[in-house]
Protein backbone atom coordinates (compact mmCIF):
# COMPACT_ATOMS: atom_id res chain seq x y z
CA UNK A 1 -62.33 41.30 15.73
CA UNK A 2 -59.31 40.11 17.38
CA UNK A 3 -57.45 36.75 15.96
CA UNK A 4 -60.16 37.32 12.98
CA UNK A 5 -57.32 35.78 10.25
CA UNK A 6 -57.20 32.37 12.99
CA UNK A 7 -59.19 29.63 10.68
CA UNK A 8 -61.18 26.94 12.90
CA UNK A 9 -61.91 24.10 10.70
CA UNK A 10 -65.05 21.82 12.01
CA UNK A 11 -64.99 18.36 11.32
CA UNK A 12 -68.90 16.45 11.44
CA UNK A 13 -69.08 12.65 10.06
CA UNK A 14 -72.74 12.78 9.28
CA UNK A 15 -74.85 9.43 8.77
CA UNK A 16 -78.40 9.35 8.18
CA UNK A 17 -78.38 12.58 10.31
CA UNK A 18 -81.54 14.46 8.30
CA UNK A 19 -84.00 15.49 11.21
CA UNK A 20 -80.90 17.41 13.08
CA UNK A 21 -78.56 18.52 10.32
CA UNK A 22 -79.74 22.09 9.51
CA UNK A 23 -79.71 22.54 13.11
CA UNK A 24 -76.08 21.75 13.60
CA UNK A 25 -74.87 22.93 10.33
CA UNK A 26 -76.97 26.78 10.97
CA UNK A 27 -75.19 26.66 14.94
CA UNK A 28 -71.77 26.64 12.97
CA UNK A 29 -72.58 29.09 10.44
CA UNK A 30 -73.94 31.56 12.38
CA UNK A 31 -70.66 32.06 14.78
CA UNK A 32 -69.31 35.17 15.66
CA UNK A 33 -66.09 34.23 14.30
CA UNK A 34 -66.25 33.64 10.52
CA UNK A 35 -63.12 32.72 9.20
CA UNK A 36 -63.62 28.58 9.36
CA UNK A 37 -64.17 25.53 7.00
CA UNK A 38 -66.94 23.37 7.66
CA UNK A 39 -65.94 19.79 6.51
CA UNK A 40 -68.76 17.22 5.94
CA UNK A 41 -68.28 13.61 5.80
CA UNK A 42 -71.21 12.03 4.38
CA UNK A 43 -70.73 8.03 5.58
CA UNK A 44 -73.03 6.62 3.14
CA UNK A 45 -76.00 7.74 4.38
CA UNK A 46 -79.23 6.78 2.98
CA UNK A 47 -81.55 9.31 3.97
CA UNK A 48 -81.88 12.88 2.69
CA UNK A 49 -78.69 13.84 4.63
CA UNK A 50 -76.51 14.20 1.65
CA UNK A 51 -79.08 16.67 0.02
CA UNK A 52 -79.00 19.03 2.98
CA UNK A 53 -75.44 19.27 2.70
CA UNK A 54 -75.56 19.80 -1.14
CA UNK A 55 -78.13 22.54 -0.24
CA UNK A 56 -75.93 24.26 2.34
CA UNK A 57 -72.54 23.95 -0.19
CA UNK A 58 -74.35 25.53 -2.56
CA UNK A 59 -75.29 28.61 -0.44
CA UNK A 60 -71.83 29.14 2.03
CA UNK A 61 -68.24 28.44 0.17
CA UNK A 62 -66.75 27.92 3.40
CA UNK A 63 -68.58 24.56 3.25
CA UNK A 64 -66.53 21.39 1.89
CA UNK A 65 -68.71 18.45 1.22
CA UNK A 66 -67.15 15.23 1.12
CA UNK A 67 -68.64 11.77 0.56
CA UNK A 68 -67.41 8.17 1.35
CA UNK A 69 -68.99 4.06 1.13
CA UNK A 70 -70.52 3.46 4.94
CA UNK A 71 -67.22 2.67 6.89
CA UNK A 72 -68.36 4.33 10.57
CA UNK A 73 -67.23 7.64 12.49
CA UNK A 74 -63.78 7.48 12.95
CA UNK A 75 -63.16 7.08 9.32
CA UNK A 76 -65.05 10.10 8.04
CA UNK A 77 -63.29 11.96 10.62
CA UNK A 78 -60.20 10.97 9.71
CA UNK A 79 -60.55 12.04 5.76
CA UNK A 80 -62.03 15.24 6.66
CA UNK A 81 -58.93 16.17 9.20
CA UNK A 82 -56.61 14.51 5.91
CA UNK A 83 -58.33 17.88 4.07
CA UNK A 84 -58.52 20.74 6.80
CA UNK A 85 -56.63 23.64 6.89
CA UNK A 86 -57.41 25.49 9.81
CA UNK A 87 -55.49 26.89 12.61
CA UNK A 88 -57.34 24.73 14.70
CA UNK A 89 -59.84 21.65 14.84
CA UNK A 90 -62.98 20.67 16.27
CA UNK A 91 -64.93 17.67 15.64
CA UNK A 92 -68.84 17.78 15.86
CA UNK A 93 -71.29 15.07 15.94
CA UNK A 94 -73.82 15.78 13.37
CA UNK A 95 -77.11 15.67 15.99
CA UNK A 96 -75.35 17.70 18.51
CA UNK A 97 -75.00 21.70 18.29
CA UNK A 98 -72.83 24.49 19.10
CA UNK A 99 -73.69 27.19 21.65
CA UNK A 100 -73.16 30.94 20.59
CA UNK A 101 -69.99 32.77 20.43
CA UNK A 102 -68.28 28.85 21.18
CA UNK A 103 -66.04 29.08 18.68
CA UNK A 104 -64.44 32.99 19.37
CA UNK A 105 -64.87 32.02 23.16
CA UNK A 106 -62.30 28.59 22.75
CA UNK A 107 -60.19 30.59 19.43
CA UNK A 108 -59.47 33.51 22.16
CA UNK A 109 -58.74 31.27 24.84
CA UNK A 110 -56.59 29.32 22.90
CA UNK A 111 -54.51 32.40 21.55
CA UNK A 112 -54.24 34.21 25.00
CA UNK A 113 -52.81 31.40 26.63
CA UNK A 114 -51.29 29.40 24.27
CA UNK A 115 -52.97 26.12 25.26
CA UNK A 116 -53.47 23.44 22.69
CA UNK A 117 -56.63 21.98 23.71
CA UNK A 118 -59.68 24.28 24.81
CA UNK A 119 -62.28 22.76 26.58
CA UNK A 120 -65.47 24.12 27.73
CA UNK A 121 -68.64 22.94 29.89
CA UNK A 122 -71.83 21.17 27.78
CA UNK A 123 -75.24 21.12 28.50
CA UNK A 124 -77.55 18.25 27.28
CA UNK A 125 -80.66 18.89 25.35
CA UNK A 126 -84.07 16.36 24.37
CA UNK A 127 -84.50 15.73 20.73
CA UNK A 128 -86.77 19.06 20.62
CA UNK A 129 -83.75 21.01 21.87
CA UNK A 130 -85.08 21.66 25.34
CA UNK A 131 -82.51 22.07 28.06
CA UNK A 132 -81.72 19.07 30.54
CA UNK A 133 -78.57 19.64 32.50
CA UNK A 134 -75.29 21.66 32.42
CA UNK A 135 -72.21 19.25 32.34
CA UNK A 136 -69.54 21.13 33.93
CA UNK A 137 -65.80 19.48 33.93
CA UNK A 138 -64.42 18.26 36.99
CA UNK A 139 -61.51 20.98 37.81
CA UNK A 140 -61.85 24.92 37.80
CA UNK A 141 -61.32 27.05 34.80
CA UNK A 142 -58.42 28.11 34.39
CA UNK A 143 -55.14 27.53 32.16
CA UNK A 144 -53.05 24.01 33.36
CA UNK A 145 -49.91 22.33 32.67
CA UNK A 146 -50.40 19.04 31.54
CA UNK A 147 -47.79 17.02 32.52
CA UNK A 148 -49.04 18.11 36.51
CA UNK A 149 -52.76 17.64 35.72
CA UNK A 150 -52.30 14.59 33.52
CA UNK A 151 -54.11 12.48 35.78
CA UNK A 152 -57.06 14.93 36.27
CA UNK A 153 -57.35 15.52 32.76
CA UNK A 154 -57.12 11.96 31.76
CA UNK A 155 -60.39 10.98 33.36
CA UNK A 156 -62.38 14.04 31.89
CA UNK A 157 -65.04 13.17 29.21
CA UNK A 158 -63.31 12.03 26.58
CA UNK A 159 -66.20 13.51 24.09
CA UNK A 160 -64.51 15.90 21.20
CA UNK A 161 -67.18 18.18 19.99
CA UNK A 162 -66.26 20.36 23.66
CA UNK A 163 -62.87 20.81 22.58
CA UNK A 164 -60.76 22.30 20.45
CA UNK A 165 -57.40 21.45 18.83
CA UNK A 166 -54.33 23.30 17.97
CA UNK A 167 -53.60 21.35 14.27
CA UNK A 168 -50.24 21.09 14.66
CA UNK A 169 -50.47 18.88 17.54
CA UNK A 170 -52.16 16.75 15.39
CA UNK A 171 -50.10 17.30 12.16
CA UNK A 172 -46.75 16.96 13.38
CA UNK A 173 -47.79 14.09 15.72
CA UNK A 174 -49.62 12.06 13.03
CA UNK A 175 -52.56 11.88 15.36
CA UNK A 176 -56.27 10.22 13.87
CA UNK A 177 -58.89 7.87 15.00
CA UNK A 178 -58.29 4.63 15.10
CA UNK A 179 -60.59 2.56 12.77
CA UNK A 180 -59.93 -0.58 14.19
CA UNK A 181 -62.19 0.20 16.73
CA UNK A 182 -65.90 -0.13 17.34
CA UNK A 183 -66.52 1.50 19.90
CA UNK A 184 -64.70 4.00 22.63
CA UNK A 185 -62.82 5.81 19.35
CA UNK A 186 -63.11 8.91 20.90
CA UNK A 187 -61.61 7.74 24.27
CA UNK A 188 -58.49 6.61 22.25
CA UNK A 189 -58.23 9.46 20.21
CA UNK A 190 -58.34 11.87 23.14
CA UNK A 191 -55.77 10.25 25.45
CA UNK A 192 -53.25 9.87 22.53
CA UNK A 193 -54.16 13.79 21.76
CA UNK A 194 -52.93 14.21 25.87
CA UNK A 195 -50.20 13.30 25.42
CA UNK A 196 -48.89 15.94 23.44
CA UNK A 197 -50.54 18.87 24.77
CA UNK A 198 -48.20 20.68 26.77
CA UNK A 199 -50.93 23.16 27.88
CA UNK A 200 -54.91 23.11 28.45
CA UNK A 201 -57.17 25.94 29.25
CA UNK A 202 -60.57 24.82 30.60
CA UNK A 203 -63.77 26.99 30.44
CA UNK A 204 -66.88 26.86 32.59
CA UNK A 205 -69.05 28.40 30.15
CA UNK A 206 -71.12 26.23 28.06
CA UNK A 207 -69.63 25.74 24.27
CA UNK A 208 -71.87 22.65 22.79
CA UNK A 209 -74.89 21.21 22.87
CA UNK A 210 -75.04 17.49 23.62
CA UNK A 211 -77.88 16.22 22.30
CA UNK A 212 -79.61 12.97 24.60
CA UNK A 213 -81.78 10.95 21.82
CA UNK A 214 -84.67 8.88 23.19
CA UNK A 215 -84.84 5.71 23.03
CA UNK A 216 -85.93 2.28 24.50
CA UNK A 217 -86.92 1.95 28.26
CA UNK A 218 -85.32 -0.80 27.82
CA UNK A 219 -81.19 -1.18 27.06
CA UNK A 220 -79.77 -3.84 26.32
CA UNK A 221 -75.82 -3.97 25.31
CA UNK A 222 -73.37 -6.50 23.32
CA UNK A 223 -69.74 -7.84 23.18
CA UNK A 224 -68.74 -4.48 21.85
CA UNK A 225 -68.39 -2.49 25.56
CA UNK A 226 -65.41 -4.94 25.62
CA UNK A 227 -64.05 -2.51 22.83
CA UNK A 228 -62.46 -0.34 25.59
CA UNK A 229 -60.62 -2.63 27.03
CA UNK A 230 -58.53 -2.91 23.49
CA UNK A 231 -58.95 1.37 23.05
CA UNK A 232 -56.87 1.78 26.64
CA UNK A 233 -54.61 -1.06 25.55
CA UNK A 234 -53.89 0.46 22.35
CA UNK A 235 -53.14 4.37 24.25
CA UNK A 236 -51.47 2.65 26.35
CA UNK A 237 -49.22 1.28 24.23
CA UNK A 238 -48.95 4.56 22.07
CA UNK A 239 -47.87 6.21 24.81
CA UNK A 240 -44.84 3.64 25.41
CA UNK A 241 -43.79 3.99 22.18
CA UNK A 242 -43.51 7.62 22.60
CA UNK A 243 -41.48 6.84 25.73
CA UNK A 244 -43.62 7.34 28.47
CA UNK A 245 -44.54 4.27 30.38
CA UNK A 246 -47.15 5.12 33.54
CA UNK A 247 -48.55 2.07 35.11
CA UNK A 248 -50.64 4.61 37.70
CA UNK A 249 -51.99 6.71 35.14
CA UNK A 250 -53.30 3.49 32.88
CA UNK A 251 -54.22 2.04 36.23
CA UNK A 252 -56.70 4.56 37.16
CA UNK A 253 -57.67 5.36 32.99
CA UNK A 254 -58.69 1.49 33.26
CA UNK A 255 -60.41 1.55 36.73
CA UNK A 256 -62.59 4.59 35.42
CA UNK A 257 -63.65 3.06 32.19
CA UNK A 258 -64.14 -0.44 33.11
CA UNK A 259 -66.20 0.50 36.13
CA UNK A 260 -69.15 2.14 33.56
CA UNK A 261 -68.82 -0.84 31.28
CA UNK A 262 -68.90 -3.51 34.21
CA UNK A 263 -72.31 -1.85 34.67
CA UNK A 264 -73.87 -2.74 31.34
CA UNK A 265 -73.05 -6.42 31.94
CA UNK A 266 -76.28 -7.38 33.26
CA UNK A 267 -78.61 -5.97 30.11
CA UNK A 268 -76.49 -8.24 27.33
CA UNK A 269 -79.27 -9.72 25.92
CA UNK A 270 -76.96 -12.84 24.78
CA UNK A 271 -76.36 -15.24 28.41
CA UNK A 272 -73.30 -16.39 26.85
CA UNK A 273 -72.05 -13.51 26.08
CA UNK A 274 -73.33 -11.95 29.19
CA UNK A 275 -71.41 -14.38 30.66
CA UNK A 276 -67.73 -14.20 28.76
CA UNK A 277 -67.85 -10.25 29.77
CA UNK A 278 -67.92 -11.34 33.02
CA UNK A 279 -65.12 -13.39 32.89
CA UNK A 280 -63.30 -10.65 30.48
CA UNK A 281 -63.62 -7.66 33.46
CA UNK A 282 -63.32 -10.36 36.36
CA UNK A 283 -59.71 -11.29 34.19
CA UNK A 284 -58.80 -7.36 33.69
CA UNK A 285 -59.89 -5.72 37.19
CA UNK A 286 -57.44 -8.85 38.99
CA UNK A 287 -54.64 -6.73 36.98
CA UNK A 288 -55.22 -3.65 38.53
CA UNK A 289 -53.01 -2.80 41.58
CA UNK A 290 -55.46 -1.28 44.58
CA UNK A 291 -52.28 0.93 45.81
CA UNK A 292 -51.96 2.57 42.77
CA UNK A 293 -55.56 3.96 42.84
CA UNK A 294 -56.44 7.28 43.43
CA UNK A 295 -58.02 7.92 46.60
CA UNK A 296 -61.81 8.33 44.92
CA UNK A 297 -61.47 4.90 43.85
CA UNK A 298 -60.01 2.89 46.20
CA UNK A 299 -63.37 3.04 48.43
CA UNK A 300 -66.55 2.30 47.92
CA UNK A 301 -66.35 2.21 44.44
CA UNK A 302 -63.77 -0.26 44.42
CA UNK A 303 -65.72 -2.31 46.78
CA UNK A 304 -68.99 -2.41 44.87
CA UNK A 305 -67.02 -3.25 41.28
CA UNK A 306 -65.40 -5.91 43.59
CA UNK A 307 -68.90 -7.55 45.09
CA UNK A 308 -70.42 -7.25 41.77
CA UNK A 309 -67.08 -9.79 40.40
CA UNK A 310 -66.95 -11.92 43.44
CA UNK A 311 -71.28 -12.30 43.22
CA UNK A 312 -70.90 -12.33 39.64
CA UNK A 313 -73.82 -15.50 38.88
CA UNK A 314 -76.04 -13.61 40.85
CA UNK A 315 -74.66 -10.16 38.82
CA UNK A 316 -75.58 -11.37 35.58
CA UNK A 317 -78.69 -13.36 36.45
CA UNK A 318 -81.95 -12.38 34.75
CA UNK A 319 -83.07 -11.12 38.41
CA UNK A 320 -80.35 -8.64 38.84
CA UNK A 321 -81.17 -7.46 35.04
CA UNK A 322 -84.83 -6.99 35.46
CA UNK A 323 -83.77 -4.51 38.80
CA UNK A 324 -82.17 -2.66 36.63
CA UNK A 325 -84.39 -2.11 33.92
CA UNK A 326 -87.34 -2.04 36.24
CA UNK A 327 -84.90 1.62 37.65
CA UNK A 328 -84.31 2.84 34.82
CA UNK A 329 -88.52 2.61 33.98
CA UNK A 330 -88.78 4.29 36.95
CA UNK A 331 -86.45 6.99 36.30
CA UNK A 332 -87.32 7.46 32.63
CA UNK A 333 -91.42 7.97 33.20
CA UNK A 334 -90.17 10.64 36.23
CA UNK A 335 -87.84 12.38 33.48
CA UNK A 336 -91.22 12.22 31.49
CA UNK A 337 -93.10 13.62 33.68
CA UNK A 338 -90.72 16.72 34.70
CA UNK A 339 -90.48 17.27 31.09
CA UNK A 340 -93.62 17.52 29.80
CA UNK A 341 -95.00 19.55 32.98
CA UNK A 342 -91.88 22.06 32.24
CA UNK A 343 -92.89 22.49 28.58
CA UNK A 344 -96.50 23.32 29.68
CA UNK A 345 -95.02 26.39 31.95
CA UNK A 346 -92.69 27.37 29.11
CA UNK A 347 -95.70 27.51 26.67
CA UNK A 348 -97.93 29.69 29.33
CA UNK A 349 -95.44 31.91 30.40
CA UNK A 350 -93.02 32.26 27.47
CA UNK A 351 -90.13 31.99 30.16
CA UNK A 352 -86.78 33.08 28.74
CA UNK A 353 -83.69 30.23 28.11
CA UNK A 354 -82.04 32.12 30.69
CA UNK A 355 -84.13 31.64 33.33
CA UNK A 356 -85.38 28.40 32.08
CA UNK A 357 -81.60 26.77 32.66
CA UNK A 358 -81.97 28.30 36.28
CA UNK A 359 -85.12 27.15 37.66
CA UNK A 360 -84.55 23.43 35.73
CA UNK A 361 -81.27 22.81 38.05
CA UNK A 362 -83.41 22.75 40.72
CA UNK A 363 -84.88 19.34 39.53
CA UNK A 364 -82.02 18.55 37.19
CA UNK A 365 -81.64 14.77 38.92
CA UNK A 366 -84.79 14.28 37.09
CA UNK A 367 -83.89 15.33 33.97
CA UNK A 368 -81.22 13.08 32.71
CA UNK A 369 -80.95 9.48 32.49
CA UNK A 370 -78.00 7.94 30.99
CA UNK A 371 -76.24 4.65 31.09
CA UNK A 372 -74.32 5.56 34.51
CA UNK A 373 -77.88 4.86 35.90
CA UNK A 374 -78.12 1.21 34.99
């Protein structure tokens, strides 16, 4: 098999991740391409998730269990990527999944071209497994030049476990997740990981399974979606200590990311905090320069974040939240429906995954709900 000596190591923080680890681990393990380390980073879990992974060391040696006090994600990432030894990297999330041949698909890639970051297409799956939707990336395949894409590939999904890593872009850079931060970690990692890769091949084909867990009709959000505002602040200034100073590119990286957490505002169960997020976007959205927008922002969607500011009492009033919980009812008991009717057919007609994925896209609007919809 070509590039066969290439080791992948695959990084997974797992926390109380029982119900989907075999799953995940079995997707890695059963690769076409064999030569990798599996690193798990048990975060203190308190389930039975440690014992699976004791069950699966025991069985495959290219397995490395490793086991830390309860100190979140980024952490358990980082001391399994302080271990690794592979070629290249890829970080899983422990409910999530690979899709066949993933790994030789993105190692080949990688090694034809040269790029140092692979990244292929994702579908999303229901807690059963059952296909939702095919998440493709917003440019063609194809192999691109970074520094005339940067923009483009700045806004992609900043999500790791559809990518892959050359490790010396990370080695000789110093590059890990950042701690400090509760939430948008992977957002931070991935723009600091931009800036050093010269080259990136993209793939259409579908390399990982994203796995949607259900949840609560009703969502409801705290102080921590301000935790992006400090993640772009700290890239940002990462990349002007590494000499690159790009108020457009920031501009835009800020536009993008504040505009999906401005939309959470209204379901912060707290009113005064409800109300100091306000205040915090209305504060960081004045800073951003209109002009220095790309064209896809500057219209309507700079108009709506801009009504939902200027109208911001009636934004954040108890009105305006129960509207958008009373949609996303709506649009959760249709995904129900469309789901449940579409297992029924798969059960009587034993239809294959193939041509499952085909006929779903046809009502794939109903299959998905996530929090771009409140």
């Amino acid at each position: 098999m070509k590039y066969k000596t290439k080791k992948i190591s695959i990084i997974i923080p797992v926390y109380n991740a029982q119900e989907y680890l075999s799953k995940n681990i079995e997707s890695i393990l059963q690769q076409s391409h064999q030569n990798l380390e599996l690193i798990l980073v048990d975060d203190g879990s308190k389930d039975d998730s440690a014992s699976l992974m004791r069950y699966y060391g025991e069985r495959d040696s290219r397995i490395k269990n490793l086991f830390q006090e309860n100190s979140g994600a980024p952490t358990a990432r980082n001391y399994g990527l302080s271990i690794a030894s592979g070629d290249y990297i890829q970080f899983i999330d422990s409910d999530d999944y690979l899709a066949e041949d993933a790994l030789l698909s993105m190692l080949t890639t990688a090694e034809d071209t040269g790029a140092d970051i692979v990244m292929g297409s994702y579908d999303t799956v229901d807690d059963a497994g059952v296909f939702l939707k095919k998440i493709s990336l917003p440019i063609e395949a194809g192999l691109y030049n970074r520094k005339e894409t940067q923009q483009i590939f700045s806004l992609i999904p900043p999500m790791p476990g559809n990518k892959m890593v050359r490790a010396s872009v990370l080695r000789e850079n110093n590059l890990e997740f950042a701690p400090f931060l509760k939430q948008a970690q992977d957002l931070n990692f991935y723009l600091k990981v931009l800036l050093f890769a010269d080259k990136i091949a993209v793939l259409d084909e579908v390399v990982y399974h994203y796995r949607v867990r259900s949840g609560s009709i009703s969502h409801t959000y705290s102080l921590v979606i301000l935790e992006t505002i400090k993640s772009i602040e700290d890239a940002e200034q990462f990349y002007a200590e590494n000499g690159v100073e790009n108020e457009e590119l920031f501009t835009n990286i800020k536009f993008f990311h504040y505009t999906f957490q401005l939309q959470k505002v209204p379901q912060i169960e707290n009113k005064l905090d409800r109300r100091k997020a306000l205040k915090t976007f209305q504060v960081e959205f004045a800073k951003l320069r209109r002009e220095n927008l790309i064209k896809d922002f500057q219209g309507k969607k700079y108009f709506i974040n801009h009504a939902k500011l200027m109208f911001g009492n009636l934004f954040i009033s108890n009105t305006y939240g129960n509207y958008q919980r009373k949609k996303a009812k709506k649009i959760k008991l249709v995904n129900h429906f469309f789901k449940k009717e579409w297992r029924k057919l798969h059960e009587r007609n034993h239809i294959s995954w193939r041509k499952r994925n085909s006929l779903v896209s046809l009502n794939e609007s109903c299959f998905q709900t996530t929090d771009a919809d409140l």
